[in-house]
Structure formats: C-alpha cells, structure tokens
C-alpha atoms as a PDB file:
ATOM      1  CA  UNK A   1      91.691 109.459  35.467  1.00  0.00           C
ATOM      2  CA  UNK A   2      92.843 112.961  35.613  1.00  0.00           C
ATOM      3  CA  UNK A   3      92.706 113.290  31.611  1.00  0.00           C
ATOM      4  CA  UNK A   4      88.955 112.129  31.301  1.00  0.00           C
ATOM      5  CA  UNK A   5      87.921 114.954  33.772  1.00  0.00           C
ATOM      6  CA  UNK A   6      90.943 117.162  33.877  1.00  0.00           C
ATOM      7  CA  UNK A   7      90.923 116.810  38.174  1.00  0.00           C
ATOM      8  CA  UNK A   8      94.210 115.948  39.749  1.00  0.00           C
ATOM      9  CA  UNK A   9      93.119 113.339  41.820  1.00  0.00           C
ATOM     10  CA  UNK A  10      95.431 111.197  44.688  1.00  0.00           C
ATOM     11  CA  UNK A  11      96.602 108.087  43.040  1.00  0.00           C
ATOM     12  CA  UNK A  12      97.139 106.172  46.604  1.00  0.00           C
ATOM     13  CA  UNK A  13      93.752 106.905  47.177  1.00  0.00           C
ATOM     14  CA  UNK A  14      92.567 105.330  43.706  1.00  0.00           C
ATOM     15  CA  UNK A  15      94.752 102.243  44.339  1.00  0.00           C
ATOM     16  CA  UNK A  16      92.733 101.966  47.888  1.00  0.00           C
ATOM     17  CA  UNK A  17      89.527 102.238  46.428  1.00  0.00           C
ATOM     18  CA  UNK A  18      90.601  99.706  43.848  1.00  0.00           C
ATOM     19  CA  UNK A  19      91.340  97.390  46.403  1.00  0.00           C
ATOM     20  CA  UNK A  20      88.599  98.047  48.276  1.00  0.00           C
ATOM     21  CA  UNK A  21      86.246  97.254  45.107  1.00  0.00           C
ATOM     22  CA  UNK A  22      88.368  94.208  44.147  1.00  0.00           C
ATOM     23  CA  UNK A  23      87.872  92.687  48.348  1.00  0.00           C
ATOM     24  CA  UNK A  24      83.893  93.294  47.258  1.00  0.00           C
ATOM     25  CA  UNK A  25      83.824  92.006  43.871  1.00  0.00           C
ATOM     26  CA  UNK A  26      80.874  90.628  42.149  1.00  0.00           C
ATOM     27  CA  UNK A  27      78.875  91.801  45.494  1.00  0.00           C
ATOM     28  CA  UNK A  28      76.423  94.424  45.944  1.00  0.00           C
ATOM     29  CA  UNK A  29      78.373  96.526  48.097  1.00  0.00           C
ATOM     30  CA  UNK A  30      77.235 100.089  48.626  1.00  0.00           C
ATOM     31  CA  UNK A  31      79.431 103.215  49.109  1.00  0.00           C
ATOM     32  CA  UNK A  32      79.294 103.554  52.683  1.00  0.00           C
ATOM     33  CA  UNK A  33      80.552  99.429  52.573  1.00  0.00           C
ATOM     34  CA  UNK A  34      83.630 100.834  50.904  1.00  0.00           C
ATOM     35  CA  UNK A  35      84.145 103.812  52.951  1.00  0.00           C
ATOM     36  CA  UNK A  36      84.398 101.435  56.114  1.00  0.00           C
ATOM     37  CA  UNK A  37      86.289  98.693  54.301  1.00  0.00           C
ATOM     38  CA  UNK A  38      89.231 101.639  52.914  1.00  0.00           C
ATOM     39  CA  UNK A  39      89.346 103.042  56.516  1.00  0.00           C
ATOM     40  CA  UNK A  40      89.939  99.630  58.194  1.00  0.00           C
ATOM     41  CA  UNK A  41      92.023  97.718  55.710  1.00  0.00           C
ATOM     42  CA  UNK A  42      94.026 100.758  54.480  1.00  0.00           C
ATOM     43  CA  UNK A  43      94.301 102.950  57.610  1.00  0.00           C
ATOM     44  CA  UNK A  44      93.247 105.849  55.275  1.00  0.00           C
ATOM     45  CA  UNK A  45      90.270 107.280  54.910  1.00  0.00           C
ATOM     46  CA  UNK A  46      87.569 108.713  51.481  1.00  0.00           C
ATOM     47  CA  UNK A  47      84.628 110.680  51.445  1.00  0.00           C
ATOM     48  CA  UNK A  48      81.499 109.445  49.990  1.00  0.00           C
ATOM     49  CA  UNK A  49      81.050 112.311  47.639  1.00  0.00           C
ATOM     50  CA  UNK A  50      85.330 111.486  46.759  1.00  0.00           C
ATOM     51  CA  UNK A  51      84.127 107.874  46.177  1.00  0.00           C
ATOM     52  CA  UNK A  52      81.163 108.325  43.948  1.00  0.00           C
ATOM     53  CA  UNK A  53      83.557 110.691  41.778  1.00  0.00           C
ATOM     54  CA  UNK A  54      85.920 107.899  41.234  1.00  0.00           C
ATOM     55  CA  UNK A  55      83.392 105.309  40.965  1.00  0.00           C
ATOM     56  CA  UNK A  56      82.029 107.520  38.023  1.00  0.00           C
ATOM     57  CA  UNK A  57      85.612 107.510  36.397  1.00  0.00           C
ATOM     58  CA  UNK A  58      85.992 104.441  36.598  1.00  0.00           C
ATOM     59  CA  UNK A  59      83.101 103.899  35.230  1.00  0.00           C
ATOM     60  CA  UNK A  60      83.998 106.070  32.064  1.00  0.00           C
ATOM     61  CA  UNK A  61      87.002 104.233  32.201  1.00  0.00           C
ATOM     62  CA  UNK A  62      85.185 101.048  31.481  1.00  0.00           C
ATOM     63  CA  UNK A  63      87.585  99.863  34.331  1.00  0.00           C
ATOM     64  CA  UNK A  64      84.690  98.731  36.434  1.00  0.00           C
ATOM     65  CA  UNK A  65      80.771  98.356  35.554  1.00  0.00           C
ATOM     66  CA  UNK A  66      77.858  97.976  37.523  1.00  0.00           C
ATOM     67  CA  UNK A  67      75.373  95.012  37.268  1.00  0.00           C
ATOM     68  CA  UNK A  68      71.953  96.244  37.746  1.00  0.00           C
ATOM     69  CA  UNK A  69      69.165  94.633  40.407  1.00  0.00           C
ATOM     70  CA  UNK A  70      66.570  92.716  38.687  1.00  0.00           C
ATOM     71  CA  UNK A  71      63.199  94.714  39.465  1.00  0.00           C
ATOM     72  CA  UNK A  72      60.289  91.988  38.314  1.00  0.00           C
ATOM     73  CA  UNK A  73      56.582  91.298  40.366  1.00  0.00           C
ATOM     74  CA  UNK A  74      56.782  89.474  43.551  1.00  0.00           C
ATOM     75  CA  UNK A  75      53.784  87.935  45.131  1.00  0.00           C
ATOM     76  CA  UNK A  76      56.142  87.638  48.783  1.00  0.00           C
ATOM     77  CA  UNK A  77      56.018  90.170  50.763  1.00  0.00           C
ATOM     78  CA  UNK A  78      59.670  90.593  50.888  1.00  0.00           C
ATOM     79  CA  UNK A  79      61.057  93.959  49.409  1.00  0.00           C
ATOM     80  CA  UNK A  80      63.556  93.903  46.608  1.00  0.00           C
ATOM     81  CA  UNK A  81      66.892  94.820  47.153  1.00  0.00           C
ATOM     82  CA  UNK A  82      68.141  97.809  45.193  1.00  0.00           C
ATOM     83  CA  UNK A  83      71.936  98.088  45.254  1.00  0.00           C
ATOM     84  CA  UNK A  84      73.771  96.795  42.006  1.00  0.00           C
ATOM     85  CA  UNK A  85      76.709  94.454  42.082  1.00  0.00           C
ATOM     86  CA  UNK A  86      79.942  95.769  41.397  1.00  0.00           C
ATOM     87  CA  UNK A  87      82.722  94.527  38.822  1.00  0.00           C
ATOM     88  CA  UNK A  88      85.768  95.030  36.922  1.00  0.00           C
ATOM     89  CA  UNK A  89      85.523  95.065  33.767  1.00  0.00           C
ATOM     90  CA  UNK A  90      88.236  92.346  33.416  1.00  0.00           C
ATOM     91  CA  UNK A  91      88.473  89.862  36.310  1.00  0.00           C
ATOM     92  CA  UNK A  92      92.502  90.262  36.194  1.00  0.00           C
ATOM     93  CA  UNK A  93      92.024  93.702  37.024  1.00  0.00           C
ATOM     94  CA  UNK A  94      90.720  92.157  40.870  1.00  0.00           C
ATOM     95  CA  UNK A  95      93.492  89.725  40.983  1.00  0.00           C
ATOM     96  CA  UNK A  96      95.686  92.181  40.078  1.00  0.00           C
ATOM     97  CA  UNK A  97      94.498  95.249  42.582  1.00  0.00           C
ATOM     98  CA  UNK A  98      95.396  92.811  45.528  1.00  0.00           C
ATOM     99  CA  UNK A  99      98.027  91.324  44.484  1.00  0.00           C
ATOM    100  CA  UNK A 100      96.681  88.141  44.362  1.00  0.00           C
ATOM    101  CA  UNK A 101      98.500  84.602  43.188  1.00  0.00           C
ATOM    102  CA  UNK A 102      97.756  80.831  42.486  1.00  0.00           C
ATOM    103  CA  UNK A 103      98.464  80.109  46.251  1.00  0.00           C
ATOM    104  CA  UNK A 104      96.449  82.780  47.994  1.00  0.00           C
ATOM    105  CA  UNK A 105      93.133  81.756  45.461  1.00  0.00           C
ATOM    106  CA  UNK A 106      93.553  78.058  45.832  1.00  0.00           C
ATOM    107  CA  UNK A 107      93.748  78.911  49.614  1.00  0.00           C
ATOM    108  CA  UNK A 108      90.364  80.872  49.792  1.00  0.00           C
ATOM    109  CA  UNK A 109      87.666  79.253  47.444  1.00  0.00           C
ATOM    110  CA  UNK A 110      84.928  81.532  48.603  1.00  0.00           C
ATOM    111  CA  UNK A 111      86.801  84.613  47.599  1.00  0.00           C
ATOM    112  CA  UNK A 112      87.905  82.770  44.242  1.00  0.00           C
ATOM    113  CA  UNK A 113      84.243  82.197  43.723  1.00  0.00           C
ATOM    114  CA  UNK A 114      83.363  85.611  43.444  1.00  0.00           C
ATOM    115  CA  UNK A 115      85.844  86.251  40.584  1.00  0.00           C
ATOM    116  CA  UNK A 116      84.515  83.186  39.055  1.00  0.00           C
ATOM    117  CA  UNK A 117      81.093  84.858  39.283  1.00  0.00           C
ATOM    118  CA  UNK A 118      82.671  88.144  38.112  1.00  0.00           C
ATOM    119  CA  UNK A 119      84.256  85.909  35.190  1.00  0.00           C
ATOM    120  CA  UNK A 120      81.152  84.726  34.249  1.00  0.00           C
ATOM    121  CA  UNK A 121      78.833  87.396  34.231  1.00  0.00           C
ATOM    122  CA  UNK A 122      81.368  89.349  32.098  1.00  0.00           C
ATOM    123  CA  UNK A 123      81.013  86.748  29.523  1.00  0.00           C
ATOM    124  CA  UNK A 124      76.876  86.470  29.802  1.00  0.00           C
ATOM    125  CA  UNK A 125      76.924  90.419  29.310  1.00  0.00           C
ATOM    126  CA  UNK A 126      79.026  89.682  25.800  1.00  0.00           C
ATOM    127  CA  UNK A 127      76.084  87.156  24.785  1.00  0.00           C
ATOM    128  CA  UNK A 128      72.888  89.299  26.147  1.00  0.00           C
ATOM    129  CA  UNK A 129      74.858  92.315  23.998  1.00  0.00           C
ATOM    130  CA  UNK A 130      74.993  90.718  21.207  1.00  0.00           C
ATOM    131  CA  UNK A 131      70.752  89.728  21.585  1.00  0.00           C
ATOM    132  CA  UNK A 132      69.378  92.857  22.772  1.00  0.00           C
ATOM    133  CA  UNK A 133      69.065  91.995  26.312  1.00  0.00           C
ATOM    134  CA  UNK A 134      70.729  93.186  29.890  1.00  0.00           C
ATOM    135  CA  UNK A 135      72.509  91.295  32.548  1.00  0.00           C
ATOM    136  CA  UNK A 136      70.510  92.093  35.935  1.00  0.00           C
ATOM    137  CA  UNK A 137      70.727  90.021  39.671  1.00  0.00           C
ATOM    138  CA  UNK A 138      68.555  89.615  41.931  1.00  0.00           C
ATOM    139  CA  UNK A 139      68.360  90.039  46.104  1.00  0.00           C
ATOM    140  CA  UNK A 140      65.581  90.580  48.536  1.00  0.00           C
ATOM    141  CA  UNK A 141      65.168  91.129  52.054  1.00  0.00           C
ATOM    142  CA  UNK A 142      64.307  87.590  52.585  1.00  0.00           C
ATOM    143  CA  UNK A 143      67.765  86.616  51.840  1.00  0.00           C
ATOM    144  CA  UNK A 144      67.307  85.060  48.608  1.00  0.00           C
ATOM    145  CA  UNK A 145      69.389  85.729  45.739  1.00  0.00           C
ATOM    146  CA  UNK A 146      69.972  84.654  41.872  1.00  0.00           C
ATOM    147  CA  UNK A 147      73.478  85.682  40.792  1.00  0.00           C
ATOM    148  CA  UNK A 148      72.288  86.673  37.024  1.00  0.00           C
ATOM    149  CA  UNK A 149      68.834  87.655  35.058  1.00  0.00           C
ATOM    150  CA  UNK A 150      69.215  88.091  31.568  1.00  0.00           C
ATOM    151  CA  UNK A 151      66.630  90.140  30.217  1.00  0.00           C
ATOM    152  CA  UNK A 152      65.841  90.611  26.409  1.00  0.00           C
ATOM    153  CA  UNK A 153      63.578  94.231  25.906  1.00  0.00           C
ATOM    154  CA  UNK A 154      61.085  92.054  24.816  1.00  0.00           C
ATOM    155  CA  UNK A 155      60.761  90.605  28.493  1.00  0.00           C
ATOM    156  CA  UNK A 156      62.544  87.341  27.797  1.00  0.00           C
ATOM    157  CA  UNK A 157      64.136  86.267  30.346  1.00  0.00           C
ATOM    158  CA  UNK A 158      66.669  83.696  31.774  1.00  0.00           C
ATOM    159  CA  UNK A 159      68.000  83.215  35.306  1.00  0.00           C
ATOM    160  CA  UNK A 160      71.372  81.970  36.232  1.00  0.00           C
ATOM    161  CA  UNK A 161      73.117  80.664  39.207  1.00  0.00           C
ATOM    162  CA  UNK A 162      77.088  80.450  39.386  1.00  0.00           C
ATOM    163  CA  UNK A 163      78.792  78.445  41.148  1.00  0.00           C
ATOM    164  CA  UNK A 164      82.584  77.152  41.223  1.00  0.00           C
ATOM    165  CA  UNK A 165      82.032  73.766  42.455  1.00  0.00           C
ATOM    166  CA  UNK A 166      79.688  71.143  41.056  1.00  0.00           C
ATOM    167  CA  UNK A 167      79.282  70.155  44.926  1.00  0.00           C
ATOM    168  CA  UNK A 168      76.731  73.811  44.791  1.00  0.00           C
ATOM    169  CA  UNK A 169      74.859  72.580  42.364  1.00  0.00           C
ATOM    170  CA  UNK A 170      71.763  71.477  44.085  1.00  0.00           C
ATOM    171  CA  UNK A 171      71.563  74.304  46.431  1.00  0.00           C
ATOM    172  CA  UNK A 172      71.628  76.716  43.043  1.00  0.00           C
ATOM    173  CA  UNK A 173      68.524  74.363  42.086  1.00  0.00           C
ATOM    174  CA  UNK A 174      66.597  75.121  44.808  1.00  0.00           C
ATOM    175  CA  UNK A 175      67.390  79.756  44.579  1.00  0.00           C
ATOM    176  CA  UNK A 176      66.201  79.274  41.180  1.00  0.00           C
ATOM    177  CA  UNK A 177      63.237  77.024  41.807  1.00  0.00           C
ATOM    178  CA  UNK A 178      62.350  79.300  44.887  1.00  0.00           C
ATOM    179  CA  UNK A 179      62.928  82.673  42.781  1.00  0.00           C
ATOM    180  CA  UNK A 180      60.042  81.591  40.338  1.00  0.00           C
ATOM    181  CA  UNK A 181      58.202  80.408  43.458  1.00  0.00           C
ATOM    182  CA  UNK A 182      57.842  83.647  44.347  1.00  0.00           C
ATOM    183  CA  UNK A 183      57.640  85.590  41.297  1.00  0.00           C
ATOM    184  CA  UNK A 184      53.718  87.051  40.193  1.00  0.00           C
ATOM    185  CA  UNK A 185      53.300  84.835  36.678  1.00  0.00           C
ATOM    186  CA  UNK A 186      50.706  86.919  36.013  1.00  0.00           C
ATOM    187  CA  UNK A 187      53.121  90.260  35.571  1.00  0.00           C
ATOM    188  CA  UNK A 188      56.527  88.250  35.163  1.00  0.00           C
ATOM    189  CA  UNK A 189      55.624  86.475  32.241  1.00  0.00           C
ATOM    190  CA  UNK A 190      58.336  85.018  29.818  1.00  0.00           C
ATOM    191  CA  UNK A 191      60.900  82.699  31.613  1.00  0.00           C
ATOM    192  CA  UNK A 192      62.469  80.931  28.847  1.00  0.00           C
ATOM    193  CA  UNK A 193      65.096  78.897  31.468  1.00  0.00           C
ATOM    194  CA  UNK A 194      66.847  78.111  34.801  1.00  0.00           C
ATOM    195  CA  UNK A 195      70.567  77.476  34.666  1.00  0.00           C
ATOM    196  CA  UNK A 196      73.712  76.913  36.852  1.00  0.00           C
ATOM    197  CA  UNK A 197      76.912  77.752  35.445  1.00  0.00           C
ATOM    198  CA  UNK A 198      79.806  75.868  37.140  1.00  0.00           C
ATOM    199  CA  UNK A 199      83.796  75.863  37.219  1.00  0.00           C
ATOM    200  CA  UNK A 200      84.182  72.191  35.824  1.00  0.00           C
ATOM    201  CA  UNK A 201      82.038  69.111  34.976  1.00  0.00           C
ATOM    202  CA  UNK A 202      79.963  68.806  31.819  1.00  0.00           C
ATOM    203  CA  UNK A 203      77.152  70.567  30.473  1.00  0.00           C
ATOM    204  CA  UNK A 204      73.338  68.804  31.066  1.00  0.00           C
ATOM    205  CA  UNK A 205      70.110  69.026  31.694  1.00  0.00           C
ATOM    206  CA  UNK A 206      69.034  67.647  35.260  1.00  0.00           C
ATOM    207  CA  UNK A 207      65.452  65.652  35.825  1.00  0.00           C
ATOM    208  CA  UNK A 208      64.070  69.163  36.977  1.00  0.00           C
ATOM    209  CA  UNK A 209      64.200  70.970  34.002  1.00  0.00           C
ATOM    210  CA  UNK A 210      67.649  73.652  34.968  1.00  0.00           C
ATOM    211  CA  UNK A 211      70.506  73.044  32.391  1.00  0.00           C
ATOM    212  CA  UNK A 212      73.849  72.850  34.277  1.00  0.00           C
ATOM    213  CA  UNK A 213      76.163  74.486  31.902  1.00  0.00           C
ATOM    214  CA  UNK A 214      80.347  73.873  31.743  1.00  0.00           C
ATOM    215  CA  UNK A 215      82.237  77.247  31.214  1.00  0.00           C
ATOM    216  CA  UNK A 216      83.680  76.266  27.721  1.00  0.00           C
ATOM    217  CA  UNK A 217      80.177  75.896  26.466  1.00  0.00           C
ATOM    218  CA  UNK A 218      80.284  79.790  26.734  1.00  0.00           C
ATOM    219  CA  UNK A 219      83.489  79.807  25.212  1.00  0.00           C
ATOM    220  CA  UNK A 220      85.962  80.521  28.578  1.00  0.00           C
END
C-alpha cells in the first residue's frame, strides 16, 4: 500500500479494516458501519477520512471492488438505496482476513452465504466483462433487495438472486417477481431474465419462468 501512494501507513490498522470489510462482505456497508464495527471488534479505532484512503488503495490494489446500486424507474414510492456492496476481489482473501476454517463456516451458514454471494458475483462480473455489461444490486427503503443486476450499455438487463441453499429458492422467486412488480415498464424496458443461482442442485427452469442455475453451469 505504501508503494502505490508512497504514504507510510499502519499495517495493524490495514489488517483491522480488512477484517472489518471481510465481517461485512458482499453487504452494503457504509464507512461509518466500519468505523463502529473496527472500534468494537478491534478495540482500536480509524477515522473516516483514514478509511476512505485505504478503501481507495485497496481499491487500486484490486484487493477489494465495489458493486454498484442498480438505479432503474420505480413506480413505488419507496426510495432507492444508494450505498454499493463491498467485496474482495477474491473470496479467499475474506476467509483468509479472519482467519476462518471448514469448522467455523459449516458452523455459521448465514455468514458462509455471503461469501457464496461474494463468490458468485465475482464470477457474473467475469461474464458481464466479457459482454459489455456491469454487475449492479439492488435495495430500497422498503426492504426489498435483488443480490445482482447485470446490465449490458444497451439496457439489457438480467436480475439474479443467490442463494446457498436450494431450501431459498422460492423466497428468491418471489424478490425477483416483486422487483419487476415494482419497476416502471415504461422507462425500465429490456428484462431479458430472472434467475437464482444456488450452492448445489441442478440447473432448470421452474413453471414461473426464473431459471434456477447450479454453480458449475458458470464454471465454479
């Protein structure tokens, strides 16, 4: 970090930050999130300005990288949610930043489904790069979110939900029927498909239309 900008900078304060973004990963945690979450878990404490200078590094690292929120025509009246997700650019890099093993994933599944996420979106971000298109999510203030948009520059567009069990697969249904439920057709033109991406099971296409789509169909 110090030879991309040529400023010394604390490494026990990198390794908390790293921590910090590896605890939030594949979430769209904001700076002031991570500021709280280094002073209580770490006992230490970072300025904001100090965090957005390492974030930026980090950045130009390609260590981490920064999903983008979706911004398309709503007819609800909820308001879009702005902040992107955050993820490494590798999901070992999260295992590895808290020290993480077999035991301590298989023992928290909700935490292990965020790197799955984090897994998979790195993967959709190889595909939409290769076709001219960007890997977005979406979030508004109604509580609904869509883990993945990907958006060609033509306005193409796909939504995905991902999900580590197959036993999530009907409540991702139901975010992605309700996202286009509330999307304005009329100015969000273009949806070429819904899809759930999960950790095992078979790739299909349910009565509804939404293709539920095995990881090694994408090659993991």
């Amino acid at each position: 970090m110090s030879r991309v900008s040529d400023i010394k900078r604390d490494p026990r304060k990198v390794r908390n930050l790293l921590r910090s973004l590896a605890r939030n990963t594949a979430t769209p945690v904001d700076v002031t999130t991570l500021e709280a979450d280094i002073r209580k878990k770490e006992g230490s404490t970072l300025s904001r300005p100090t965090i957005y200078d390492y974030l930026d590094v980090l950045a130009r690292l390609m260590i981490t990288e920064e999903q983008p929120a979706w911004n398309p025509h709503i007819r609800s009246s909820a308001s879009l949610r702005k902040t992107p997700k955050r993820h490494f650019t590798d999901v070992s890099l999260s295992v590895a930043a808290i020290g993480a093993d077999m035991d301590s994933l298989l023992n928290n599944l909700h935490f292990t489904g965020f790197l799955f996420e984090s897994l998979i979106t790195h993967e959709l971000r190889v595909y939409a790069q290769a076709n001219d298109a960007k890997v977005y999510h979406y979030r508004d203030s109604s509580g609904l979110e869509v883990d993945s948009i990907v958006q060609k520059y033509n306005g193409d567009w796909a939504a995905f939900e991902i999900k580590l069990g197959t036993g999530q697969i009907d409540e991702a249904a139901a975010n992605l029927n309700k996202l286009v439920s509330v999307l304005d057709h009329a100015k969000t033109q273009s949806l070429k498909s819904l899809n759930i991406i999960t950790g095992t099971g078979i790739s299909y296409t349910r009565s509804d239309g939404i293709n539920v789509i095995s990881p090694t169909s994408l090659g993991v």
